[in-house]
N, C-alpha and C. Protein backbone atom coordinates (compact mmCIF):
# COMPACT_ATOMS: atom_id res chain seq x y z
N UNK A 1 19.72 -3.63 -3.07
CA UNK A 1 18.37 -4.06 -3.39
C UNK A 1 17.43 -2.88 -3.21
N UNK A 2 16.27 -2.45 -4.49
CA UNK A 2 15.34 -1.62 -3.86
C UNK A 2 14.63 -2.67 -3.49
N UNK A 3 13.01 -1.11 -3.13
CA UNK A 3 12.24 -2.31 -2.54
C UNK A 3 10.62 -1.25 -2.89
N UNK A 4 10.00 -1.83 -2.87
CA UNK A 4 8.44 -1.73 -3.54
C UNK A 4 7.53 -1.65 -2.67
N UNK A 5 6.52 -1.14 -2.80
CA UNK A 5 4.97 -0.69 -1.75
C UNK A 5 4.50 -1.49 -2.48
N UNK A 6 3.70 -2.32 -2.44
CA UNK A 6 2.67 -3.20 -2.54
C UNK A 6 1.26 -3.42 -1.20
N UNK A 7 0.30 -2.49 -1.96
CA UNK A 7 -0.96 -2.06 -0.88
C UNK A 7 -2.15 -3.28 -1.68
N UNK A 8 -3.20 -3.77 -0.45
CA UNK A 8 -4.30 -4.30 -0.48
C UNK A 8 -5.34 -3.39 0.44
N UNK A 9 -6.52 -3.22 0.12
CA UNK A 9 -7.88 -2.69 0.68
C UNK A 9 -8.80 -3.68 0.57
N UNK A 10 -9.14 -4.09 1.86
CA UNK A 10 -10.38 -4.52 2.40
C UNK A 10 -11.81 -4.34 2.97
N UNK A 11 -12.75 -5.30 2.32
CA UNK A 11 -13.70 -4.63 3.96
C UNK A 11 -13.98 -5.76 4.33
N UNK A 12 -13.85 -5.36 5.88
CA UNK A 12 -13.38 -6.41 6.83
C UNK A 12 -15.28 -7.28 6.87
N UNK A 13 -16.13 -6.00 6.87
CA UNK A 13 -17.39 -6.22 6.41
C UNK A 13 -18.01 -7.44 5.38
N UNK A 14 -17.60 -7.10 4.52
CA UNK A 14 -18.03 -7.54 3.28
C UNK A 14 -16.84 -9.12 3.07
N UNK A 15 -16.07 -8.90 3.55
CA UNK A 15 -14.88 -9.74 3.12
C UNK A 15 -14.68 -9.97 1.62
N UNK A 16 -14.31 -8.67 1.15
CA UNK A 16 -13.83 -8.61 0.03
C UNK A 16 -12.43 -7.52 0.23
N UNK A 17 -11.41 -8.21 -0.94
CA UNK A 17 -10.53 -7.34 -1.05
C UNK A 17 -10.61 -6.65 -2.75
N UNK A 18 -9.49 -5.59 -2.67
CA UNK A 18 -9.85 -5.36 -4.45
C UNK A 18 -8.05 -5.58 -4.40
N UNK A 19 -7.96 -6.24 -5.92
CA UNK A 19 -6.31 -6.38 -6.33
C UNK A 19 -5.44 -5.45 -5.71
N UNK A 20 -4.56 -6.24 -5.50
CA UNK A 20 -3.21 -5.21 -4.91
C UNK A 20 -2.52 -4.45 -6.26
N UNK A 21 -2.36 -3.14 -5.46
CA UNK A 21 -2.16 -2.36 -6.21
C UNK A 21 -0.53 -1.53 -5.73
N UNK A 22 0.26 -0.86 -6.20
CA UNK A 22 1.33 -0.22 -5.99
C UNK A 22 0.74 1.19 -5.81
N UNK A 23 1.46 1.86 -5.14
CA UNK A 23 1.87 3.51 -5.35
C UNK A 23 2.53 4.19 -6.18
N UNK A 24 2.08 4.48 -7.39
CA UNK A 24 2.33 5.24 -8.64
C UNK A 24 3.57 6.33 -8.10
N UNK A 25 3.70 7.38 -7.28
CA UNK A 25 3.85 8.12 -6.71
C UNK A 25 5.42 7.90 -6.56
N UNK A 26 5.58 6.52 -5.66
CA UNK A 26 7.02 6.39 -5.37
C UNK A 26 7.10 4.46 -5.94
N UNK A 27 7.96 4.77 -6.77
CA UNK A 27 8.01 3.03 -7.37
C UNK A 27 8.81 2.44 -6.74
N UNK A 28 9.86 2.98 -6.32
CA UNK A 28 11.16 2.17 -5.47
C UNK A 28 11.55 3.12 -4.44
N UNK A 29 12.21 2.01 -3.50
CA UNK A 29 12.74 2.84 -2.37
C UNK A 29 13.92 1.63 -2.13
N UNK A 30 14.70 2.82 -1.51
CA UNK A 30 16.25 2.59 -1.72
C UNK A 30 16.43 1.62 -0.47
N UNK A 31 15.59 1.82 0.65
CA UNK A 31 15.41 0.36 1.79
C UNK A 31 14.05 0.48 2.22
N UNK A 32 14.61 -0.51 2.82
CA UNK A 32 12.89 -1.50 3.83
C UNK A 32 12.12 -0.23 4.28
N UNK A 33 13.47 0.40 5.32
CA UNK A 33 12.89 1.45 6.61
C UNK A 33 11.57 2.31 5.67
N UNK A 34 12.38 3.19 4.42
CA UNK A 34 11.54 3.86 4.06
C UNK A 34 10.39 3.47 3.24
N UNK A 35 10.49 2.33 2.56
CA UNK A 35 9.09 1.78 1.99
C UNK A 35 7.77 1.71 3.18
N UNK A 36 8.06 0.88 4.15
CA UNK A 36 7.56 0.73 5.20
C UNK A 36 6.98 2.15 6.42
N UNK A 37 7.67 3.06 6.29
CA UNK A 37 7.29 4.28 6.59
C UNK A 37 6.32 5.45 5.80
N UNK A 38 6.69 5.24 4.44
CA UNK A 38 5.36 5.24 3.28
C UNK A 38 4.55 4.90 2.94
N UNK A 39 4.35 3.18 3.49
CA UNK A 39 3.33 2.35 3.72
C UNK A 39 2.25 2.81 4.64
N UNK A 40 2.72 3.43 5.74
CA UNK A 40 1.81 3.90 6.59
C UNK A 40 1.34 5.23 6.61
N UNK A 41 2.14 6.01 5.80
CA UNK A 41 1.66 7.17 5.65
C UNK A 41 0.34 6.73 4.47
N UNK A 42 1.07 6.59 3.44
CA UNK A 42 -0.23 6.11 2.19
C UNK A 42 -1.82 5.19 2.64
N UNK A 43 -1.41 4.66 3.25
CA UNK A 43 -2.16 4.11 4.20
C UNK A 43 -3.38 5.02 5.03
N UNK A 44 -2.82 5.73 5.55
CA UNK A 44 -3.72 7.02 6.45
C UNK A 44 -4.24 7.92 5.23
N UNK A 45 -3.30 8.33 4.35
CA UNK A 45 -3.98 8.89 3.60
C UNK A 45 -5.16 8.47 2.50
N UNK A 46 -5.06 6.81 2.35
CA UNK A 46 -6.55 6.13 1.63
C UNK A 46 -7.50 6.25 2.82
N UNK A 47 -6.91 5.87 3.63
CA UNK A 47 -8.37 6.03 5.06
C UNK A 47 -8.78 7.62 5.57
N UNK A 48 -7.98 8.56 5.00
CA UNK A 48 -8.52 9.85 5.52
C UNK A 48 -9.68 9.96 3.97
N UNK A 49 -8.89 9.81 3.31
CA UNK A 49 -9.94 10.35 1.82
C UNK A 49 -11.32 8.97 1.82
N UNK A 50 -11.45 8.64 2.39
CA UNK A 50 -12.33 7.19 2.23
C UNK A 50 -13.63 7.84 3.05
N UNK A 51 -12.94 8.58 4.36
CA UNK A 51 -14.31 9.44 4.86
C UNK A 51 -15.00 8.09 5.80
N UNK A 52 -16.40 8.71 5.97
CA UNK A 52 -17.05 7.55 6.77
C UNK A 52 -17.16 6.23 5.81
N UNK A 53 -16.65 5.52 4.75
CA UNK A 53 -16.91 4.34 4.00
C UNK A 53 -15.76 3.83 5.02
N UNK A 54 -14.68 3.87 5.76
CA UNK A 54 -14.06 3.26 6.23
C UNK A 54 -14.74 2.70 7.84
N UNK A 55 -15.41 3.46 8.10
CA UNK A 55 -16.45 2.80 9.50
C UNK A 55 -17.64 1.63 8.58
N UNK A 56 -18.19 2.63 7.42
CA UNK A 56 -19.69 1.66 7.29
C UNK A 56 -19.20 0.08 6.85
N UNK A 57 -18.36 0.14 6.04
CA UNK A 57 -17.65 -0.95 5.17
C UNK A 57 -16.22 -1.55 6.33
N UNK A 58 -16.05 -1.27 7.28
CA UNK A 58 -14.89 -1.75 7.79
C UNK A 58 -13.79 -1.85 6.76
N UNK A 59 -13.19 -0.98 6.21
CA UNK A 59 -12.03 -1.21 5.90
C UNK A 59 -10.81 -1.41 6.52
N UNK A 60 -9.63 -2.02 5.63
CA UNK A 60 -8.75 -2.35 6.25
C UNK A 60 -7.52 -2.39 4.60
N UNK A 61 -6.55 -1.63 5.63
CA UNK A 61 -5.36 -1.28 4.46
C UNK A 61 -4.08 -2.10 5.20
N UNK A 62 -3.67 -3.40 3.77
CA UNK A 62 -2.47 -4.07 3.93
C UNK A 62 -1.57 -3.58 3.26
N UNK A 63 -0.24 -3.80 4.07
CA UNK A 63 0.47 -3.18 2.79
C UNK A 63 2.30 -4.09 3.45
N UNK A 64 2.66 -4.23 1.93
CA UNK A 64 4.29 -5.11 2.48
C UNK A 64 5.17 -4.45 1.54
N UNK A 65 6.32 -4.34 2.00
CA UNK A 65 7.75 -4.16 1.19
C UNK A 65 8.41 -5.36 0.26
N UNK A 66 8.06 -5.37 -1.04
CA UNK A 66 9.14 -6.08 -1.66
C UNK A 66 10.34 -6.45 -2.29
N UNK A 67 11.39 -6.65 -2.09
CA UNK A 67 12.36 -6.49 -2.06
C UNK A 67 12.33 -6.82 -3.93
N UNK A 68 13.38 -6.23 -4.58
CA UNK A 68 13.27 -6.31 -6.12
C UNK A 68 14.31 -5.87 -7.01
N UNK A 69 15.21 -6.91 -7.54
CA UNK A 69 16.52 -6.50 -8.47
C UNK A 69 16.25 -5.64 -8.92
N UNK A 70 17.27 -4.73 -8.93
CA UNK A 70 17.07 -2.95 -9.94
C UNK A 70 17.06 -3.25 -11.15
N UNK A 71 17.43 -4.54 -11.64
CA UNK A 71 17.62 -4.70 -13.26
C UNK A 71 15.37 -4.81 -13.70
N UNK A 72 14.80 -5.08 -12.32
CA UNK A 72 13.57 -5.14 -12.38
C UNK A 72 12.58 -3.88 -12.90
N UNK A 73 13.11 -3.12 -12.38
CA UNK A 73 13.04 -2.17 -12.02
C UNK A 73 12.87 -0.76 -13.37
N UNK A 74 11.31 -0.82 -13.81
CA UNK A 74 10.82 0.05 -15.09
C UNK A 74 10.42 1.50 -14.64
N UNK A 75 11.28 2.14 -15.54
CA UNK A 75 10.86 3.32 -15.37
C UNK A 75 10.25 4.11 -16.49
């Protein structure tokens, strides 16, 4: 089974989210461990580039692994 980044951004502020979106970057990962370890890197890296909008706006970055038949799977 691969498995998929699937990220949400919030502000915890505003209580709005914007559509979940994927990571262009890496489409599949071959397990959980490493989706989930990319999750958090990608993660730090929307909140480093976000700057102070992540204090004024309270943001908040979700993010889950989905598991996904390779026959799913567009390249």
């Amino acid at each position: 089974m691969k498995f998929i980044l699937v990220l949400s951004m919030c502000s915890l502020l505003y209580q709005e989210c914007i559509p979940e979106f994927t990571d262009e970057d890496r489409v599949h990962f071959n397990n959980y461990s490493d989706c989930q370890i990319y999750g958090n890197r990608v993660s730090i890296d929307i909140l480093d580039s976000l700057g102070e909008e992540v204090d004024k706006s309270k943001i908040k970055i979700f993010f889950r692994c989905e598991g996904i038949e390779e026959k799913e799977i567009q390249l």
